[in-house]
PDB file of N, CA and C in Angstrom:
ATOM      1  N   UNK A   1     150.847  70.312  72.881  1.00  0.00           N
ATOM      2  CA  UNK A   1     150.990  69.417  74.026  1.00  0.00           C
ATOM      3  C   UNK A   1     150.425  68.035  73.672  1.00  0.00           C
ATOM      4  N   UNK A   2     151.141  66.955  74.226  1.00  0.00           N
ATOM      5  CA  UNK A   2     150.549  65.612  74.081  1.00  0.00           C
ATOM      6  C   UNK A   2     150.250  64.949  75.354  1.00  0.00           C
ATOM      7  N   UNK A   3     149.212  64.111  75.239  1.00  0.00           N
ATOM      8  CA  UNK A   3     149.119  63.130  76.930  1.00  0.00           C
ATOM      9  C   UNK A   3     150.490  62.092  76.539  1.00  0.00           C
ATOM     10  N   UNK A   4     150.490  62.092  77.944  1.00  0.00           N
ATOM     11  CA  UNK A   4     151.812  60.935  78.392  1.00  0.00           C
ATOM     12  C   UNK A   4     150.803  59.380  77.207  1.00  0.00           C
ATOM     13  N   UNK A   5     152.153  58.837  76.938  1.00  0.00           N
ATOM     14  CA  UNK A   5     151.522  57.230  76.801  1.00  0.00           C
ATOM     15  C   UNK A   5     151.837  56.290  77.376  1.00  0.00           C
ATOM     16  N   UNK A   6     151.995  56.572  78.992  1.00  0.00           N
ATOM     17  CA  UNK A   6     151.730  54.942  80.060  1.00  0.00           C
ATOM     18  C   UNK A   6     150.309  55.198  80.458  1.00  0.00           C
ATOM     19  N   UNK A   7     150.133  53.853  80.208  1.00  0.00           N
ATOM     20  CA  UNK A   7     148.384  53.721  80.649  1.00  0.00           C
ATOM     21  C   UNK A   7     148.000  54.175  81.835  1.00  0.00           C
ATOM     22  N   UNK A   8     147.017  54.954  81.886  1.00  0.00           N
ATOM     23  CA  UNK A   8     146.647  55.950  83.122  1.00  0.00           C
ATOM     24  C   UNK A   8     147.206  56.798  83.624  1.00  0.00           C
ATOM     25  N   UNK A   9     148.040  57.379  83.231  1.00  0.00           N
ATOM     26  CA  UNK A   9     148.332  58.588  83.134  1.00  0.00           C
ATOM     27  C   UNK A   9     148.144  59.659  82.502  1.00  0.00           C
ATOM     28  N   UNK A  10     147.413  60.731  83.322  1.00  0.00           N
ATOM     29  CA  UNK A  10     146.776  61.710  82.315  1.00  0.00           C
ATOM     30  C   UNK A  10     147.666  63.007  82.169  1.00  0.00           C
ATOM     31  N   UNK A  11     149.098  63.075  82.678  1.00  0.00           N
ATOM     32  CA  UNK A  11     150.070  64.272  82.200  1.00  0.00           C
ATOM     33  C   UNK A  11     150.028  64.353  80.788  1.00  0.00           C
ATOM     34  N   UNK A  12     150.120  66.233  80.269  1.00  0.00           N
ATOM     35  CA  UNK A  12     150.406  66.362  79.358  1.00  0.00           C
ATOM     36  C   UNK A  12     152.095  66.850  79.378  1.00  0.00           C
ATOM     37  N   UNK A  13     152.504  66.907  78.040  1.00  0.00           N
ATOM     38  CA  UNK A  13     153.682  67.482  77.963  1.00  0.00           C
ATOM     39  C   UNK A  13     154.223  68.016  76.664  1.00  0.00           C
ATOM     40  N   UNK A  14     155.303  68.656  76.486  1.00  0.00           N
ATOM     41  CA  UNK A  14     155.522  69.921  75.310  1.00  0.00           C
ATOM     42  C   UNK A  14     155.548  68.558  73.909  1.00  0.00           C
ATOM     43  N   UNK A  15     154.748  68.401  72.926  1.00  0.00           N
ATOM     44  CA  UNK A  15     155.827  67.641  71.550  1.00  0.00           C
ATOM     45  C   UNK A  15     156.593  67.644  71.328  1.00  0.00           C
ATOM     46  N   UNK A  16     157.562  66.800  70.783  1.00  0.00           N
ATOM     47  CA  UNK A  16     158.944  66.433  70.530  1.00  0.00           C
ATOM     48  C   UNK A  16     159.994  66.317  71.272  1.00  0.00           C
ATOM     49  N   UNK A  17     159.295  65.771  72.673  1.00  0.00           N
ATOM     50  CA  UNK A  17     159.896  65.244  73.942  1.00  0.00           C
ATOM     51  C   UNK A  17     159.699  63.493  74.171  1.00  0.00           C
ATOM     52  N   UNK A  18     159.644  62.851  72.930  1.00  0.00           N
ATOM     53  CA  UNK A  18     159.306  61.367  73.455  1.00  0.00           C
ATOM     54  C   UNK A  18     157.644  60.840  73.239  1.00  0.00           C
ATOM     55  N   UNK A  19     157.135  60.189  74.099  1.00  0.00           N
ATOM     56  CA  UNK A  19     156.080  59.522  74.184  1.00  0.00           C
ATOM     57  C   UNK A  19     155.813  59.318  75.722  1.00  0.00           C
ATOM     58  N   UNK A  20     156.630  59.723  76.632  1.00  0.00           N
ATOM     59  CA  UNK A  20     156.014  60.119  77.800  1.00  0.00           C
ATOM     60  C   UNK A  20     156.063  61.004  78.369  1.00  0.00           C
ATOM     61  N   UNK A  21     155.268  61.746  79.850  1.00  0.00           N
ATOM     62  CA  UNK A  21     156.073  62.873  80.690  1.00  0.00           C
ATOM     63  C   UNK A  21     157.519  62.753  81.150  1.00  0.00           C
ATOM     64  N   UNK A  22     157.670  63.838  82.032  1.00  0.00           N
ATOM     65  CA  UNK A  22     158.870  63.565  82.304  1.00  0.00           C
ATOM     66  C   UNK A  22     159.236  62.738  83.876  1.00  0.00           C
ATOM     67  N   UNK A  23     158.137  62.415  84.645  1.00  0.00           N
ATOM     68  CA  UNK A  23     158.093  61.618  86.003  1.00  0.00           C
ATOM     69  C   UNK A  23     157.951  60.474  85.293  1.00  0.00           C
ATOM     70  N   UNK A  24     157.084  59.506  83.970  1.00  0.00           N
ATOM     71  CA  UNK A  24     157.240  58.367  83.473  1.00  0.00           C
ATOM     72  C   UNK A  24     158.703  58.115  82.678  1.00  0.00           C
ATOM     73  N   UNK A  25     159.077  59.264  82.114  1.00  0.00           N
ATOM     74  CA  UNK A  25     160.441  58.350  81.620  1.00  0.00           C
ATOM     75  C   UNK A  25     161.065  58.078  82.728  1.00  0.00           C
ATOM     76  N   UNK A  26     161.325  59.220  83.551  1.00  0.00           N
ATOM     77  CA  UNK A  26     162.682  58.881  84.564  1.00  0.00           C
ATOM     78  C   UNK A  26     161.973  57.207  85.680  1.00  0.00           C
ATOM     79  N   UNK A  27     160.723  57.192  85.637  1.00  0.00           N
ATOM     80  CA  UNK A  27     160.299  55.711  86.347  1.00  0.00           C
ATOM     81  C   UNK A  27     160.661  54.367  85.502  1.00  0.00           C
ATOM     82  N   UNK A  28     160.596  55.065  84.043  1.00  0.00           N
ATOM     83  CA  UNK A  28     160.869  53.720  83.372  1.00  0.00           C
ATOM     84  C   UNK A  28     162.514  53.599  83.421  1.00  0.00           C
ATOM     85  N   UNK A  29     163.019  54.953  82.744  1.00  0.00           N
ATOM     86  CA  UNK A  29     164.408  54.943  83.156  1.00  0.00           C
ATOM     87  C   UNK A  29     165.242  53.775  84.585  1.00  0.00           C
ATOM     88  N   UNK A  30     164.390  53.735  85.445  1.00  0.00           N
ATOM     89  CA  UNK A  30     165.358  53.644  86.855  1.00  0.00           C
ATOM     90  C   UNK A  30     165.113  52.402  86.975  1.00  0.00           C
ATOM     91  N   UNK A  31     163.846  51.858  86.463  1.00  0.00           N
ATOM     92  CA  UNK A  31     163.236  49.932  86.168  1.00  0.00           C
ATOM     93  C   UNK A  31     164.075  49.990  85.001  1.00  0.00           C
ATOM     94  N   UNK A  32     164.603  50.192  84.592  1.00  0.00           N
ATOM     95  CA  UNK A  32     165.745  49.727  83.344  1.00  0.00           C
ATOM     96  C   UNK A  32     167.166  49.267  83.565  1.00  0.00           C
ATOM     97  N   UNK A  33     167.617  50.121  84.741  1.00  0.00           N
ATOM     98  CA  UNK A  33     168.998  49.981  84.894  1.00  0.00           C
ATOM     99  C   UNK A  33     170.223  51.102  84.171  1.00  0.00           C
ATOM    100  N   UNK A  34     171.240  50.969  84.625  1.00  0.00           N
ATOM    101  CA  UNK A  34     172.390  51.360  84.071  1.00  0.00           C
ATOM    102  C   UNK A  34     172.841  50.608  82.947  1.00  0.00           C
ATOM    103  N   UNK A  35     173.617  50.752  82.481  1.00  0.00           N
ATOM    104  CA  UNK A  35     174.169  49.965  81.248  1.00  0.00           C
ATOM    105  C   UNK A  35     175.346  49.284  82.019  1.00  0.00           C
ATOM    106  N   UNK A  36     175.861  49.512  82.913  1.00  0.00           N
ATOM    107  CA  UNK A  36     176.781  48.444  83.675  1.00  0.00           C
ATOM    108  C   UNK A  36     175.623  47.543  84.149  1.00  0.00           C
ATOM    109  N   UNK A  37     174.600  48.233  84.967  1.00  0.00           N
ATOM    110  CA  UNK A  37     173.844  46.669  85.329  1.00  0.00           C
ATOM    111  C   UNK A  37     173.105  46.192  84.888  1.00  0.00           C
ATOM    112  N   UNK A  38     172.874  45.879  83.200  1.00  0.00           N
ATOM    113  CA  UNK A  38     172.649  45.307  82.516  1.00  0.00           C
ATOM    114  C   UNK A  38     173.726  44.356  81.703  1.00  0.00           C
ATOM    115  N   UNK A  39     174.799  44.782  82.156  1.00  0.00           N
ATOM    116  CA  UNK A  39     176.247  44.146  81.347  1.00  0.00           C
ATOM    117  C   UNK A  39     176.890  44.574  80.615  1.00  0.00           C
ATOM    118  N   UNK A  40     176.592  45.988  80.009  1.00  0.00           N
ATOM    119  CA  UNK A  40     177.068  46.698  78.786  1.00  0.00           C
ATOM    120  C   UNK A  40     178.733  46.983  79.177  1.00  0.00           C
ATOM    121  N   UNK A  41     178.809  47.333  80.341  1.00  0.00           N
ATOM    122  CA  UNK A  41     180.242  47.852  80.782  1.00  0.00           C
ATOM    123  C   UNK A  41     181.300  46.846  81.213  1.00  0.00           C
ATOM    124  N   UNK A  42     181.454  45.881  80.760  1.00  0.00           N
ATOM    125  CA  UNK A  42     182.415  44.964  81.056  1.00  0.00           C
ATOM    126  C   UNK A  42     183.800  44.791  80.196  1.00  0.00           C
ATOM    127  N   UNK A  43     184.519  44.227  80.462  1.00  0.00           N
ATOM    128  CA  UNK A  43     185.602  43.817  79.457  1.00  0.00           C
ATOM    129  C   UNK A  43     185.090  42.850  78.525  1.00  0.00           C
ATOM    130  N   UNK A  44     184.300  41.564  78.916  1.00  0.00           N
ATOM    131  CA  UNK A  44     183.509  41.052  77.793  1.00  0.00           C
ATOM    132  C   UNK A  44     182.819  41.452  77.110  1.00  0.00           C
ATOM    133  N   UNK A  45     181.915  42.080  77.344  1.00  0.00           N
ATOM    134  CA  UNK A  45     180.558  43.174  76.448  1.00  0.00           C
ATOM    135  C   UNK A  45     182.436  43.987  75.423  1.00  0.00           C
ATOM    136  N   UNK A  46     182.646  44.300  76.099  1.00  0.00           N
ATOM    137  CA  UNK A  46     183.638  44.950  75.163  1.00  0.00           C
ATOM    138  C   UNK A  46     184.255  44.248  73.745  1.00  0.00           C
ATOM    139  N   UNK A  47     185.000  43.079  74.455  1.00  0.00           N
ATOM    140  CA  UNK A  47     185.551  42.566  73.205  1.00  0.00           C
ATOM    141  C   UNK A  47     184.106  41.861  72.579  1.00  0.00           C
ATOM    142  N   UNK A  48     183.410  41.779  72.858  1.00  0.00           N
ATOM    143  CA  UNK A  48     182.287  41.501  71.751  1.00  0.00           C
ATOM    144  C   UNK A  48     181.666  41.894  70.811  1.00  0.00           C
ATOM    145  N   UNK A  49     180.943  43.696  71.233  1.00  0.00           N
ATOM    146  CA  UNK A  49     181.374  44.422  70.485  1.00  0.00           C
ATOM    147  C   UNK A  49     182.652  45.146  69.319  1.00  0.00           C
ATOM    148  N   UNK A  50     183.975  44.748  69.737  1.00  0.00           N
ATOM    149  CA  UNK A  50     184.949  44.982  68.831  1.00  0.00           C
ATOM    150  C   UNK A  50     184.928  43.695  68.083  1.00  0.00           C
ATOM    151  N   UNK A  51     184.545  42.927  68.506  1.00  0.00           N
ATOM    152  CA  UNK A  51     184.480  41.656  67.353  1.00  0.00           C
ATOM    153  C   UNK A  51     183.799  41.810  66.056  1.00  0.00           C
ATOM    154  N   UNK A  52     182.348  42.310  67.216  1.00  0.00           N
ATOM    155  CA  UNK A  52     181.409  41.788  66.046  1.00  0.00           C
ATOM    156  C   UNK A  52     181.375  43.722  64.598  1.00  0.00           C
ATOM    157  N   UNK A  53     181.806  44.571  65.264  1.00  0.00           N
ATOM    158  CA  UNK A  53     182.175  45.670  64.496  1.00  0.00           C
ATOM    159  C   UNK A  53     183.316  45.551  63.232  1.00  0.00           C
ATOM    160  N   UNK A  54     183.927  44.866  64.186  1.00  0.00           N
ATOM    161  CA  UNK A  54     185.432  44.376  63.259  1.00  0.00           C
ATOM    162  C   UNK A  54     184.559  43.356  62.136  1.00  0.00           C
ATOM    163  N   UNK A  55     183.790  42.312  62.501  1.00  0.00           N
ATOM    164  CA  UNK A  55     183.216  41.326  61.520  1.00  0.00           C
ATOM    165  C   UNK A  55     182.277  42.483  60.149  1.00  0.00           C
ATOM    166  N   UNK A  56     181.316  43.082  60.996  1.00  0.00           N
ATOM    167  CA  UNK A  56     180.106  43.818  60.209  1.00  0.00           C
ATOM    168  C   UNK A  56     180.828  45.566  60.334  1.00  0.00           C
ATOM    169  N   UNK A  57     181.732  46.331  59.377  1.00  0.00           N
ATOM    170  CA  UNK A  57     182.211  47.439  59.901  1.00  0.00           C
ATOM    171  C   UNK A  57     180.980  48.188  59.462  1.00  0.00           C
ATOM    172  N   UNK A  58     180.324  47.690  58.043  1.00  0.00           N
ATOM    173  CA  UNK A  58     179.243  48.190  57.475  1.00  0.00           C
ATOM    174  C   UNK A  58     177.987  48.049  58.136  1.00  0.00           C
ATOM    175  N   UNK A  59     176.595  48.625  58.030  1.00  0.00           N
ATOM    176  CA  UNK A  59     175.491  48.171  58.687  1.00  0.00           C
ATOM    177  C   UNK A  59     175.054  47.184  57.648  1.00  0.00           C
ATOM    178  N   UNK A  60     174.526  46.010  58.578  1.00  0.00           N
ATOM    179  CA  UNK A  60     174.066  44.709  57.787  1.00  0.00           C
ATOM    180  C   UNK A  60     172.602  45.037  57.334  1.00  0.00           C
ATOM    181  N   UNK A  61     171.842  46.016  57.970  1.00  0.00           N
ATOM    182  CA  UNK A  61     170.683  45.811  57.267  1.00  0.00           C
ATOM    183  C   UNK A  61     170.508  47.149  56.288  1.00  0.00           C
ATOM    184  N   UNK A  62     171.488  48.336  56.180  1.00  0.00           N
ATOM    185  CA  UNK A  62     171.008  49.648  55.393  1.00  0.00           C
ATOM    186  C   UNK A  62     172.166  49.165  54.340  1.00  0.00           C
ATOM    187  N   UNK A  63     173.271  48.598  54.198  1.00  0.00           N
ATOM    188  CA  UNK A  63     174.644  48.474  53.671  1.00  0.00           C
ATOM    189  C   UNK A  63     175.199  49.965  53.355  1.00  0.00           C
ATOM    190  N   UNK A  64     174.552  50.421  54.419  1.00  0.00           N
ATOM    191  CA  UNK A  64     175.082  51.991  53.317  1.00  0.00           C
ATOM    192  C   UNK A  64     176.166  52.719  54.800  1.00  0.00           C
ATOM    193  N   UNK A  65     175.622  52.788  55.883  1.00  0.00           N
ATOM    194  CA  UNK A  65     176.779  53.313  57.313  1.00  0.00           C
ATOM    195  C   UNK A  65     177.518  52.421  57.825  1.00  0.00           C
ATOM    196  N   UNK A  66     178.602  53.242  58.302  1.00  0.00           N
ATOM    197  CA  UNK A  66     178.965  52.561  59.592  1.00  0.00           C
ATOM    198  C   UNK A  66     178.238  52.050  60.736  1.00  0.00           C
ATOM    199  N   UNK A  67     178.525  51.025  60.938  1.00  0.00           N
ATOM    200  CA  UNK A  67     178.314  49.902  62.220  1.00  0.00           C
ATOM    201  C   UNK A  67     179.050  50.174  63.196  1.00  0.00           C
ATOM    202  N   UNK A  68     178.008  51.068  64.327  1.00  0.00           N
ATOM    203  CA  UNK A  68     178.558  51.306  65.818  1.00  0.00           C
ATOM    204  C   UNK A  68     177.979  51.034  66.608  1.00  0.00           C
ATOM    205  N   UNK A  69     177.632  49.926  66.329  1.00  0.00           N
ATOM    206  CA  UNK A  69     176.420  49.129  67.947  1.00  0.00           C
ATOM    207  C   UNK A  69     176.205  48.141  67.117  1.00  0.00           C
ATOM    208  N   UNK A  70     176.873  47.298  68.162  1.00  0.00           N
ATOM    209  CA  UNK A  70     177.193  45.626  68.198  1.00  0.00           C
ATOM    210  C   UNK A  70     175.454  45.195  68.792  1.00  0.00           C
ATOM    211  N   UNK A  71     174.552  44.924  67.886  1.00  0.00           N
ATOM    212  CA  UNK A  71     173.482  44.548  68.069  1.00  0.00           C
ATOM    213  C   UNK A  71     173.583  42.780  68.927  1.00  0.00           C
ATOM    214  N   UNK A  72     172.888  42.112  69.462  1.00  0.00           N
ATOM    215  CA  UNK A  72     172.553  40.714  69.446  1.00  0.00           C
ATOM    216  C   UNK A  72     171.777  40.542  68.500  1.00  0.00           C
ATOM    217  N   UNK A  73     172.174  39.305  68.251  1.00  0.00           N
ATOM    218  CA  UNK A  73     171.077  38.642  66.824  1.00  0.00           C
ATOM    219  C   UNK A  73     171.223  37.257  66.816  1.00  0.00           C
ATOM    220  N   UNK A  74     169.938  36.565  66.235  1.00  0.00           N
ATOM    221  CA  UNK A  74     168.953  36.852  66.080  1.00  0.00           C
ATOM    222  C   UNK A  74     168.435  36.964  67.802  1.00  0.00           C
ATOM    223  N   UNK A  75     168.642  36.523  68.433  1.00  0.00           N
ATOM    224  CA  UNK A  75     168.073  36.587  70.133  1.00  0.00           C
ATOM    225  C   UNK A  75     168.899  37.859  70.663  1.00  0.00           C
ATOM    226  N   UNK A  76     167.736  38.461  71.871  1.00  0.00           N
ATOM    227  CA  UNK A  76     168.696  39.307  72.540  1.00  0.00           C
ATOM    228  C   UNK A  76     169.321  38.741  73.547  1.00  0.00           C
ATOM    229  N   UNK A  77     170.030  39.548  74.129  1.00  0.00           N
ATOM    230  CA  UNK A  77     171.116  39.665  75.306  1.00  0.00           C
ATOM    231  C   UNK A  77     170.145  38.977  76.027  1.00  0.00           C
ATOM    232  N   UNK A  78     168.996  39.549  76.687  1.00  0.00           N
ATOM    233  CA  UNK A  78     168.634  38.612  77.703  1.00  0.00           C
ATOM    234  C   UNK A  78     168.060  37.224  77.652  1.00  0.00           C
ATOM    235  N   UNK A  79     167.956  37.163  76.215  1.00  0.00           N
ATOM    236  CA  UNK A  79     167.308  35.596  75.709  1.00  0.00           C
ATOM    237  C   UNK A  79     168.223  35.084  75.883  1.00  0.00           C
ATOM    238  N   UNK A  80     169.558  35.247  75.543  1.00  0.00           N
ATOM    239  CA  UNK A  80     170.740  34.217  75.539  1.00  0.00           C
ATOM    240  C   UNK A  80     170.926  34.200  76.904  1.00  0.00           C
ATOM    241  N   UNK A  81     171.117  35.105  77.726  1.00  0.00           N
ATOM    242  CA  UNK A  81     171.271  34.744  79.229  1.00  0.00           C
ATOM    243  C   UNK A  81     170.319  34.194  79.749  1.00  0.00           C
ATOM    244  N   UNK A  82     168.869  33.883  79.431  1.00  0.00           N
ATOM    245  CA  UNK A  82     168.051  33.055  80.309  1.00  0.00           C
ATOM    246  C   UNK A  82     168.312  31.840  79.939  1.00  0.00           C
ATOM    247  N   UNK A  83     168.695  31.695  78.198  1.00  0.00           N
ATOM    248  CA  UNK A  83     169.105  30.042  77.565  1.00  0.00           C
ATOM    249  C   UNK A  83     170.271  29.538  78.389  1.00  0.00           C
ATOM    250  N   UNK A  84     171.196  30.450  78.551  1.00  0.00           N
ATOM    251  CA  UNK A  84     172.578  30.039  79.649  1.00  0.00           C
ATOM    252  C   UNK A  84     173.803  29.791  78.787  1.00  0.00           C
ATOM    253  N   UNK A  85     173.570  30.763  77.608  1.00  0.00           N
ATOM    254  CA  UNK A  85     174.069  30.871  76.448  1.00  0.00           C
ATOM    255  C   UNK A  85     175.195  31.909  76.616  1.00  0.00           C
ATOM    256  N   UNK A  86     176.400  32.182  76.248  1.00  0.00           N
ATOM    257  CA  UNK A  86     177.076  33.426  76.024  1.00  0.00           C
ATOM    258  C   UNK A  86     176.763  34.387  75.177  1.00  0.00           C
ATOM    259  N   UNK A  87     175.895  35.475  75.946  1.00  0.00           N
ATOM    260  CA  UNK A  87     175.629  36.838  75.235  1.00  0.00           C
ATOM    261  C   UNK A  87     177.011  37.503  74.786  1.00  0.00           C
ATOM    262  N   UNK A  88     178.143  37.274  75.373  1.00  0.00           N
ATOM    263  CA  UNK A  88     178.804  37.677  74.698  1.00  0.00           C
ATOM    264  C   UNK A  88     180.052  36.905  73.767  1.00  0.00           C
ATOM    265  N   UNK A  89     179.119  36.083  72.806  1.00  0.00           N
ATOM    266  CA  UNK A  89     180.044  35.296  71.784  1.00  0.00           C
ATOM    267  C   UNK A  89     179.638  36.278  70.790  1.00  0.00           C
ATOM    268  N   UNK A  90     180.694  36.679  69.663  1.00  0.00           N
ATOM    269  CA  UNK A  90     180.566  37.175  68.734  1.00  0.00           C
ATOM    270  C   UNK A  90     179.759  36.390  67.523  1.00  0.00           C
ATOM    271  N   UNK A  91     179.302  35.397  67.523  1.00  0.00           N
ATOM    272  CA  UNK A  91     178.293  34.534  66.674  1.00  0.00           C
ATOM    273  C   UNK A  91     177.032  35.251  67.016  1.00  0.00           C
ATOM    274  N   UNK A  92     176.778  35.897  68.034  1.00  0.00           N
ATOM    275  CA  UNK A  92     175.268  36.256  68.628  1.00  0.00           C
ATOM    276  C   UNK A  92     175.288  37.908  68.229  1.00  0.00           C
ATOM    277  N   UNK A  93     176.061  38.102  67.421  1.00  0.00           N
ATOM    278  CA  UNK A  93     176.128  39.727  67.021  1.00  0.00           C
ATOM    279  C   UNK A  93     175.892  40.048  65.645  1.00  0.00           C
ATOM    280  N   UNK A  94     175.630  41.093  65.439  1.00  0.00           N
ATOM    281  CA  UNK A  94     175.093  42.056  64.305  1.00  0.00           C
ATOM    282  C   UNK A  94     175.794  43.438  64.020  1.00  0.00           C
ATOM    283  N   UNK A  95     176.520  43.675  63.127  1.00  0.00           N
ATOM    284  CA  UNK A  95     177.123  45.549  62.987  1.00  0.00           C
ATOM    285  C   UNK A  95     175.862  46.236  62.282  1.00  0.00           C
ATOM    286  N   UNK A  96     175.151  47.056  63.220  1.00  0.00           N
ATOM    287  CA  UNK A  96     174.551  48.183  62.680  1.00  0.00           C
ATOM    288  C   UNK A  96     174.953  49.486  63.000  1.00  0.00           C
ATOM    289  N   UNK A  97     173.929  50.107  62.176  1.00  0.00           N
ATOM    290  CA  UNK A  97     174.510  51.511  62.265  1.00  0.00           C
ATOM    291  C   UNK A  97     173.467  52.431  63.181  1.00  0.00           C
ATOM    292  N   UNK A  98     173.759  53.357  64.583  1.00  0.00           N
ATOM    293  CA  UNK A  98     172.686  53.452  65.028  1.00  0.00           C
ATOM    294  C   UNK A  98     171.037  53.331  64.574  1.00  0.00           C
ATOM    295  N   UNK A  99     170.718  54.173  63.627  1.00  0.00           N
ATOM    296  CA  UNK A  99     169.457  54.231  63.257  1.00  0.00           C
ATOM    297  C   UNK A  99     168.666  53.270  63.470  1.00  0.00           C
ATOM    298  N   UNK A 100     169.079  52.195  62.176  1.00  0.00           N
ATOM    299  CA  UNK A 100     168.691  50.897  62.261  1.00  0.00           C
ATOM    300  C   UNK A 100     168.783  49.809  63.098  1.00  0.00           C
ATOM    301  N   UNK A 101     169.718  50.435  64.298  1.00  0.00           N
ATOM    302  CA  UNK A 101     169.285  49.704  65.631  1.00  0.00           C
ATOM    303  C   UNK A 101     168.382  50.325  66.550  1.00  0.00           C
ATOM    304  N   UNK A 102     168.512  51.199  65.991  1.00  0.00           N
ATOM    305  CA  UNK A 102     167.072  51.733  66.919  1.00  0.00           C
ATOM    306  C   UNK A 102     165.643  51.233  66.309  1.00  0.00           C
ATOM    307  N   UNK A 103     165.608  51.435  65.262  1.00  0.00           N
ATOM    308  CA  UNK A 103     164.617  51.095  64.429  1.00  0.00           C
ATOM    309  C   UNK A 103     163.738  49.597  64.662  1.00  0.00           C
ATOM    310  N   UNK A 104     165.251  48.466  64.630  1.00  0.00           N
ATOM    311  CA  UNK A 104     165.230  46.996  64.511  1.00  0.00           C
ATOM    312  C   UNK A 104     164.709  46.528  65.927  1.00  0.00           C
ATOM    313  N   UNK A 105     165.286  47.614  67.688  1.00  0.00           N
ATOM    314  CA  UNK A 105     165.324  46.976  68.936  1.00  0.00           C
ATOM    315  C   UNK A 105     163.370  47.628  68.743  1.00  0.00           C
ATOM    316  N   UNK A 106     162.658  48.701  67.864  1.00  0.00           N
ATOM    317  CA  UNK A 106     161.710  49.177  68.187  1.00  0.00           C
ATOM    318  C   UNK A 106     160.415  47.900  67.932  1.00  0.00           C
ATOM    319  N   UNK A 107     161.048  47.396  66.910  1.00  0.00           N
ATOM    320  CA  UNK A 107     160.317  46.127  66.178  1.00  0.00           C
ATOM    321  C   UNK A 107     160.156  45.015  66.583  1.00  0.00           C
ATOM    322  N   UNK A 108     161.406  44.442  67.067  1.00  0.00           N
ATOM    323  CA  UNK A 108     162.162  43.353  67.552  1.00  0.00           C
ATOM    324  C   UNK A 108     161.853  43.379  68.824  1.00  0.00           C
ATOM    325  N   UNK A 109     161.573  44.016  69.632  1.00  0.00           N
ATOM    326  CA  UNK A 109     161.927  43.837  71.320  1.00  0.00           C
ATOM    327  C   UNK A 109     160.588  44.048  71.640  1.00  0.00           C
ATOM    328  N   UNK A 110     159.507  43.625  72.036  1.00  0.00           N
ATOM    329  CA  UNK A 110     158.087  43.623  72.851  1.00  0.00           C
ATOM    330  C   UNK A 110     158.762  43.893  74.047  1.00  0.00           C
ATOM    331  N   UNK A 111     158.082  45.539  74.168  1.00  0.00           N
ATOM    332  CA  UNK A 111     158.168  45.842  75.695  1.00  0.00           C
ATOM    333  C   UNK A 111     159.533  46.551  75.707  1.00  0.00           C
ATOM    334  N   UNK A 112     160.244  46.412  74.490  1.00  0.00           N
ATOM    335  CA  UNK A 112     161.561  47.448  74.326  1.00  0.00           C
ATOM    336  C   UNK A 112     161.078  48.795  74.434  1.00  0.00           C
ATOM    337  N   UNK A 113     161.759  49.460  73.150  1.00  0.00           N
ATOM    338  CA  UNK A 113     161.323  51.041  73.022  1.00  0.00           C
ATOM    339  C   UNK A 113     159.790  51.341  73.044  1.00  0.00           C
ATOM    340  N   UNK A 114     159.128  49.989  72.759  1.00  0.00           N
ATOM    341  CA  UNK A 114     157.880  50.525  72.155  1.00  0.00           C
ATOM    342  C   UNK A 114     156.848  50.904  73.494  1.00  0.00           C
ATOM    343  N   UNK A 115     157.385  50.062  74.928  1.00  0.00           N
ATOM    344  CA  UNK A 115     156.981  49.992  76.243  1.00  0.00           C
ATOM    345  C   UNK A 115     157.500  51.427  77.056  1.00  0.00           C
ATOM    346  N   UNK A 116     158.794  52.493  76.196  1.00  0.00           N
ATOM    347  CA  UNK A 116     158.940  53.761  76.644  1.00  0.00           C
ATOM    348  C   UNK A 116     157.995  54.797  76.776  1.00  0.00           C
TER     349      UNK A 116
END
């Protein structure tokens, strides 16, 4: 068993379930949003992603997989939308291959995965 890791919370829960209980993910979960209401589900988010896949089919940072998640780069999605920038121009994209986008948003994003 491990303690949850949101601060002050003293639930434990089984290993190899994450880094929190299961009442903190689903709280962080629901302060997160859907992936439509974040923008993911649009016809733009779309052709952006097929752009930037079509540009990078390979992953740009392992060169070794396929590229199936149209990363933002170097800024994220919401940096470019607070600049008033188009998050979805294919100049603002990256082809990785899951892993290494998981890896890159864990590094890259304060308050991303690492805030799960």
């Amino acid at each position: 068993m491990r303690i949850c890791s949101t601060p002050g919370c003293p639930e434990m829960y089984p290993r190899g379930e994450g880094t929190r209980c299961t009442k903190c993910r689903a709280t962080a979960d629901k302060r997160r949003g859907t992936s439509t209401e974040r923008g993911y589900n649009t016809r733009a988010h779309r052709t952006f992603r097929n752009a930037v896949l079509e540009a990078d089919p390979i992953c740009v940072i392992c060169n070794k997989a396929q590229a199936t998640v149209a990363d933002h780069y170097p800024r994220s999605r919401k940096e470019l939308l607070e600049l008033g920038m188009n998050a979805n121009a294919p100049q603002y994209g990256r082809g990785l291959c899951k892993r290494c986008h998981d890896k890159a948003t864990a590094v890259e994003q304060p308050g991303g995965w690492n805030a799960r």
